[in-house]
Structure formats: C-alpha cells, structure tokens
N, C-alpha and C. Protein backbone atom coordinates (compact mmCIF):
# COMPACT_ATOMS: atom_id res chain seq x y z
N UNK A 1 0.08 11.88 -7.03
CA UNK A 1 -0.19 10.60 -7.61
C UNK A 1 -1.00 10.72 -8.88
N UNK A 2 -1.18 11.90 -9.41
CA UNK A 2 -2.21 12.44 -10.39
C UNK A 2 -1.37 11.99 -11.51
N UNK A 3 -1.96 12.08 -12.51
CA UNK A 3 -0.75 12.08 -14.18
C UNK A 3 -1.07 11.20 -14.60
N UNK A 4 -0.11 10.46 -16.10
CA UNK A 4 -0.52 9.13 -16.58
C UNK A 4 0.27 8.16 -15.29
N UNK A 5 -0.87 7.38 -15.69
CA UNK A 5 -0.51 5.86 -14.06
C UNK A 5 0.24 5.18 -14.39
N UNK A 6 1.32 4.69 -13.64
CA UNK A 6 2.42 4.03 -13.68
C UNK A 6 2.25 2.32 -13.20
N UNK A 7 1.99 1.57 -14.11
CA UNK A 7 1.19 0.49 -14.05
C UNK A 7 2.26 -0.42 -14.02
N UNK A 8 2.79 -1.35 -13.31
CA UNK A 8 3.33 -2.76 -12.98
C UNK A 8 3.02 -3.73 -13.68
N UNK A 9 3.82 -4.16 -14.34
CA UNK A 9 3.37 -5.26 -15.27
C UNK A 9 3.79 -6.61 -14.64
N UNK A 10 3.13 -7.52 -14.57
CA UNK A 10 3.43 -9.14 -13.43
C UNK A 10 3.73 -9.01 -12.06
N UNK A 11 2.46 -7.99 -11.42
CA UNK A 11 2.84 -7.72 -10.03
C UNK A 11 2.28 -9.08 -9.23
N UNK A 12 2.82 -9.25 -7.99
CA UNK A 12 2.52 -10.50 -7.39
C UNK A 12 1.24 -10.08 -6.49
N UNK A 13 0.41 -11.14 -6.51
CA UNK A 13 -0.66 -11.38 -6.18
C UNK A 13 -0.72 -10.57 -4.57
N UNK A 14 -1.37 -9.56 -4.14
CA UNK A 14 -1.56 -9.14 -2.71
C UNK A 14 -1.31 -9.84 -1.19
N UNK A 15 -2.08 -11.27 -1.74
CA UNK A 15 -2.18 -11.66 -0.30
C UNK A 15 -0.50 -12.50 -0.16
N UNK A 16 0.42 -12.49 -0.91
CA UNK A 16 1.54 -12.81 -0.89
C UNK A 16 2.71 -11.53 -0.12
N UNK A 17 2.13 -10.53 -0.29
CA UNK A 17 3.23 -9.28 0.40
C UNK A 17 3.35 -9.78 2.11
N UNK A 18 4.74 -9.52 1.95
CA UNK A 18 5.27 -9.50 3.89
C UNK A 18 4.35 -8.52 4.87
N UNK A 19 3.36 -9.13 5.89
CA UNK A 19 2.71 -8.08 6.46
C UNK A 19 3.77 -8.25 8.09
N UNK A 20 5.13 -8.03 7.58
CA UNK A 20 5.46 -8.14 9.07
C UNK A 20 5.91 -6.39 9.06
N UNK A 21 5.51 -5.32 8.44
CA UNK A 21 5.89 -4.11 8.60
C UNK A 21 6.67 -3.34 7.47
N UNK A 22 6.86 -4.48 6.82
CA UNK A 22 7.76 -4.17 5.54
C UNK A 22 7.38 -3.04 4.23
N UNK A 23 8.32 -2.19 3.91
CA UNK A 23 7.66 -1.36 2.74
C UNK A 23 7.58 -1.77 1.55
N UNK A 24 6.66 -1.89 0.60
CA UNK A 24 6.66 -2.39 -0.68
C UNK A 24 5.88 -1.47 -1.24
N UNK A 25 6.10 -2.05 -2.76
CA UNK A 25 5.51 -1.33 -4.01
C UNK A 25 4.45 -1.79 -3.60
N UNK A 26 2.89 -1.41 -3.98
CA UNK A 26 1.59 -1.79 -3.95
C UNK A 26 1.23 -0.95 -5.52
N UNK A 27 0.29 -1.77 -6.10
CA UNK A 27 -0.48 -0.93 -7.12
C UNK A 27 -1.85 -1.03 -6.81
N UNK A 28 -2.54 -0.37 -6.29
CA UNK A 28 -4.36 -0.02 -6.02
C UNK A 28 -5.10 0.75 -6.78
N UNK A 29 -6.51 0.69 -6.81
CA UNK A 29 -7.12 1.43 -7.51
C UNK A 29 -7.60 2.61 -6.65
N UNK A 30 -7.67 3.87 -6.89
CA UNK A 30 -8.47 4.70 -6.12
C UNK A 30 -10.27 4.95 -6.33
N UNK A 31 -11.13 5.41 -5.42
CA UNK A 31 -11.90 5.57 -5.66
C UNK A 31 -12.74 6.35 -7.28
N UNK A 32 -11.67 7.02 -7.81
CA UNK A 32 -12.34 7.41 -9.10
C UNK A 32 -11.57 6.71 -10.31
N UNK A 33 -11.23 5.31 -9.84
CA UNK A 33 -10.86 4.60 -10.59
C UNK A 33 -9.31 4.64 -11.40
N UNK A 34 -8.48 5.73 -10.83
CA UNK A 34 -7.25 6.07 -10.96
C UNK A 34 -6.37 4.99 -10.69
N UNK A 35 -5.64 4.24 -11.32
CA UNK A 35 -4.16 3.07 -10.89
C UNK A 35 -3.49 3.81 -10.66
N UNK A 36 -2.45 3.11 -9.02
CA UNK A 36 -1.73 4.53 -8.39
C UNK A 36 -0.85 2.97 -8.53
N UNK A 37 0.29 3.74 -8.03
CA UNK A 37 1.38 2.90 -7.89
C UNK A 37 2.40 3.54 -6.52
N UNK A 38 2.45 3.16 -5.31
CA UNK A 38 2.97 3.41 -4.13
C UNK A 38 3.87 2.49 -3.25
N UNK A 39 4.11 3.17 -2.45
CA UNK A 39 4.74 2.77 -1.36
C UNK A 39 3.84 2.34 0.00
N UNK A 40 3.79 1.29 0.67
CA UNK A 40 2.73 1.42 1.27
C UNK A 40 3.12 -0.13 2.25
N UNK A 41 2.77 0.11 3.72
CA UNK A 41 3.07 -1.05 4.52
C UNK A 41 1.73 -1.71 4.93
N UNK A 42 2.08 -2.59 5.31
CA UNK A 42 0.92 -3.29 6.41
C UNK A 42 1.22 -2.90 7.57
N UNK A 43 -0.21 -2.85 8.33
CA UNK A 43 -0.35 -2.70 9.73
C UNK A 43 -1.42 -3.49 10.59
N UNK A 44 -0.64 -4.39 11.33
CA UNK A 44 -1.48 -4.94 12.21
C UNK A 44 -1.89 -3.85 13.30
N UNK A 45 -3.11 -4.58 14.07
CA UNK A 45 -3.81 -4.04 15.29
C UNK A 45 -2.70 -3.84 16.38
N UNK A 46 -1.67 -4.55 16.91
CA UNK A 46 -0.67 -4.36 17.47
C UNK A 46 0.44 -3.28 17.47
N UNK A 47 1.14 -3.59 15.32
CA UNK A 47 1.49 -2.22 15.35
C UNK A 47 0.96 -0.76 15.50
N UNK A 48 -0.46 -0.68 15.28
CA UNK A 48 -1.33 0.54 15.04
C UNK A 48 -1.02 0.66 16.73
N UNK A 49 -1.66 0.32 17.56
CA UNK A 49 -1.80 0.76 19.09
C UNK A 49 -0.52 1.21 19.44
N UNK A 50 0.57 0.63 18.89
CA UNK A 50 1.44 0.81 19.68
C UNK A 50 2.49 2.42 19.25
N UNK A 51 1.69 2.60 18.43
CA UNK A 51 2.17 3.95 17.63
C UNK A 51 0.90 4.97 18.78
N UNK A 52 0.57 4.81 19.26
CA UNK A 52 -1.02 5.33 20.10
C UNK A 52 -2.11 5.58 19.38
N UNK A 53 -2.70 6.46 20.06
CA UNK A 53 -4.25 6.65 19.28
C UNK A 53 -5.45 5.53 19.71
N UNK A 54 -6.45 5.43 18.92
CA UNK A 54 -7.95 4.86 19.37
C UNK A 54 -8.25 4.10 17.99
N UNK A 55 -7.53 2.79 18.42
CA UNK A 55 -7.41 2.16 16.61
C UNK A 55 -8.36 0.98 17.02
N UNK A 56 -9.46 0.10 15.73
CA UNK A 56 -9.57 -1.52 16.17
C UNK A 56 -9.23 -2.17 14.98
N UNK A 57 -10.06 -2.94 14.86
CA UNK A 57 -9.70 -4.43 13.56
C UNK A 57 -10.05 -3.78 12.65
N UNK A 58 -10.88 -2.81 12.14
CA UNK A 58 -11.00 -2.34 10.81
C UNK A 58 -10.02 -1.56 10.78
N UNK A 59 -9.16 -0.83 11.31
CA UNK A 59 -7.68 -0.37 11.06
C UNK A 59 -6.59 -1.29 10.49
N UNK A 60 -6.87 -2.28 10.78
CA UNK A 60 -6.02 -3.30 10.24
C UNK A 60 -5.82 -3.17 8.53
N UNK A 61 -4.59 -3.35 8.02
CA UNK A 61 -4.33 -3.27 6.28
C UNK A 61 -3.36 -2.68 5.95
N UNK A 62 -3.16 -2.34 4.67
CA UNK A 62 -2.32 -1.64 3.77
C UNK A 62 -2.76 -0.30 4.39
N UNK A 63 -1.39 0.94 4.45
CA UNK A 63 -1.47 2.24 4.93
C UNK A 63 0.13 2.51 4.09
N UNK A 64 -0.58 3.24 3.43
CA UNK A 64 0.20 4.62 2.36
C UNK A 64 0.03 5.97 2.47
N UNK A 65 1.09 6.96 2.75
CA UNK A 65 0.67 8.28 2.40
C UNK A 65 0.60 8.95 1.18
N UNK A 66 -0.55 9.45 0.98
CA UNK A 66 -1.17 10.20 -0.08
C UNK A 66 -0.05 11.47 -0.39
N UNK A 67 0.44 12.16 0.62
CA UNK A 67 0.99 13.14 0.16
C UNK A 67 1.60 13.21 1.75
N UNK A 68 3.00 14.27 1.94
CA UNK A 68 3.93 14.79 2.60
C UNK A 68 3.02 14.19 4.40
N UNK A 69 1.84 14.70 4.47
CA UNK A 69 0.88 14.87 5.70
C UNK A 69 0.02 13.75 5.73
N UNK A 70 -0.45 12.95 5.10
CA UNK A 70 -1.88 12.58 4.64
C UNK A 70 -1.70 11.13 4.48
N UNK A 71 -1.86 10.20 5.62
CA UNK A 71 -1.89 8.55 5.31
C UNK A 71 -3.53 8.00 4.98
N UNK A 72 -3.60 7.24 4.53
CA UNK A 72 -4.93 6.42 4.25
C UNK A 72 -4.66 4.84 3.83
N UNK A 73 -5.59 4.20 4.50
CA UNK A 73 -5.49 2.85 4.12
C UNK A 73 -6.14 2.24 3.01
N UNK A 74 -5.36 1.52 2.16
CA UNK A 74 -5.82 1.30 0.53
C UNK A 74 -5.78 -0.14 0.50
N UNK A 75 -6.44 -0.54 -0.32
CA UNK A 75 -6.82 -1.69 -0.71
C UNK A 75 -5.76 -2.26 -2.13
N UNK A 76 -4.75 -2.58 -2.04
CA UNK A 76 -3.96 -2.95 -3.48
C UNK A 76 -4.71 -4.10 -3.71
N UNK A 77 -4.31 -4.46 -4.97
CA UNK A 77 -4.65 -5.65 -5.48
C UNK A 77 -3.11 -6.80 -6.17
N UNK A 78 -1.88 -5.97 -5.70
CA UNK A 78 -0.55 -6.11 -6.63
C UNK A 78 0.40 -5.60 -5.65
N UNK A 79 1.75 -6.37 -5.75
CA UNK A 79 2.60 -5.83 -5.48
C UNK A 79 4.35 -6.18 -5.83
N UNK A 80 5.63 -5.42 -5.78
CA UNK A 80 6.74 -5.94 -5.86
C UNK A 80 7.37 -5.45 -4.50
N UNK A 81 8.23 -6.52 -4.40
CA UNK A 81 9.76 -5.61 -3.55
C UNK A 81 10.38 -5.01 -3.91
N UNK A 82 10.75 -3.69 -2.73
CA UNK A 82 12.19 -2.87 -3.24
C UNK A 82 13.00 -3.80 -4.22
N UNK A 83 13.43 -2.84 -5.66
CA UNK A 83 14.24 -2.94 -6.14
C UNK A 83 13.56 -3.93 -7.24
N UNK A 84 12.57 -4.79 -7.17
CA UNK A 84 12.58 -5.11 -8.62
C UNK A 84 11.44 -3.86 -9.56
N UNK A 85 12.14 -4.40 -10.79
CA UNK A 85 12.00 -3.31 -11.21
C UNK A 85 10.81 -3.31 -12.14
N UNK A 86 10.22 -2.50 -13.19
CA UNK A 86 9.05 -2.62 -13.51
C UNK A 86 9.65 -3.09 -14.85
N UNK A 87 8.74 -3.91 -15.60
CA UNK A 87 9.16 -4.20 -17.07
C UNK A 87 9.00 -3.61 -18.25
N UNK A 88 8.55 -2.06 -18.09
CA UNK A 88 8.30 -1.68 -19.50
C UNK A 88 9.14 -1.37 -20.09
C-alpha cells in the first residue's frame, strides 16, 4: 500500500457504505498519515463470532487486509462501489 497514494476524487461519504458484508472501495488514512485506497468490508458483532474466535463491540467496523496474511480494522472516511471508477 506504500508508493504515491491513489486518492478518489468525490468519494461518498462513509456512513453511507452497505454494512450488510459487502466489499467496497474505502479510502482511510493510516496512522503515519499515508491515504491508502482499499478494499475493505464491514463487520458486525454477529458476523465476527460467527467466523469464531473471542470478538466484542469494539470489533465491530471496517476490516481490510494489509497484505496476503494481515487484516486490521480501519477507520475510512470515503468510499465507492465495485466498478465505479476513479475520475482522474
């Protein structure tokens, strides 16, 4: 996710994305202030348990993998659906 950032131009407002499981574009900031641009679902408390493990309400959110192994839950601020496309 390293390199120049691939920035979304008129992404729709966050709290508008489908949290019924659906994959979408998300654009978030990372902790050293990096704009990432991903793939990334919502997960309710329901879906989390039911995948197993020792999950509660702060598990709840956006969950993207970082790389091949490596999920983490991110905070976007933006997002599109598959297939539209970016405007630059």
């Amino acid at each position: 996710m390293r390199g120049d950032p691939i920035i979304m131009t008129n992404p729709h407002p966050i709290d508008t994305a489908p949290k019924d499981g659906s994959k979408v574009t998300v654009l978030w900031t990372d902790r050293d202030g990096q704009e990432n641009e991903t793939i990334a679902q919502y997960r309710s408390l329901d879906r989390l348990k039911a995948g197993g493990g020792d999950w509660d309400e702060s598990d709840t959110g956006w969950w993207a993998y970082l790389d091949s192994d490596t999920q983490k839950r991110i905070e976007p601020h933006g997002w599109r659906p598959p297939g539209e496309e970016n405007e630059d």
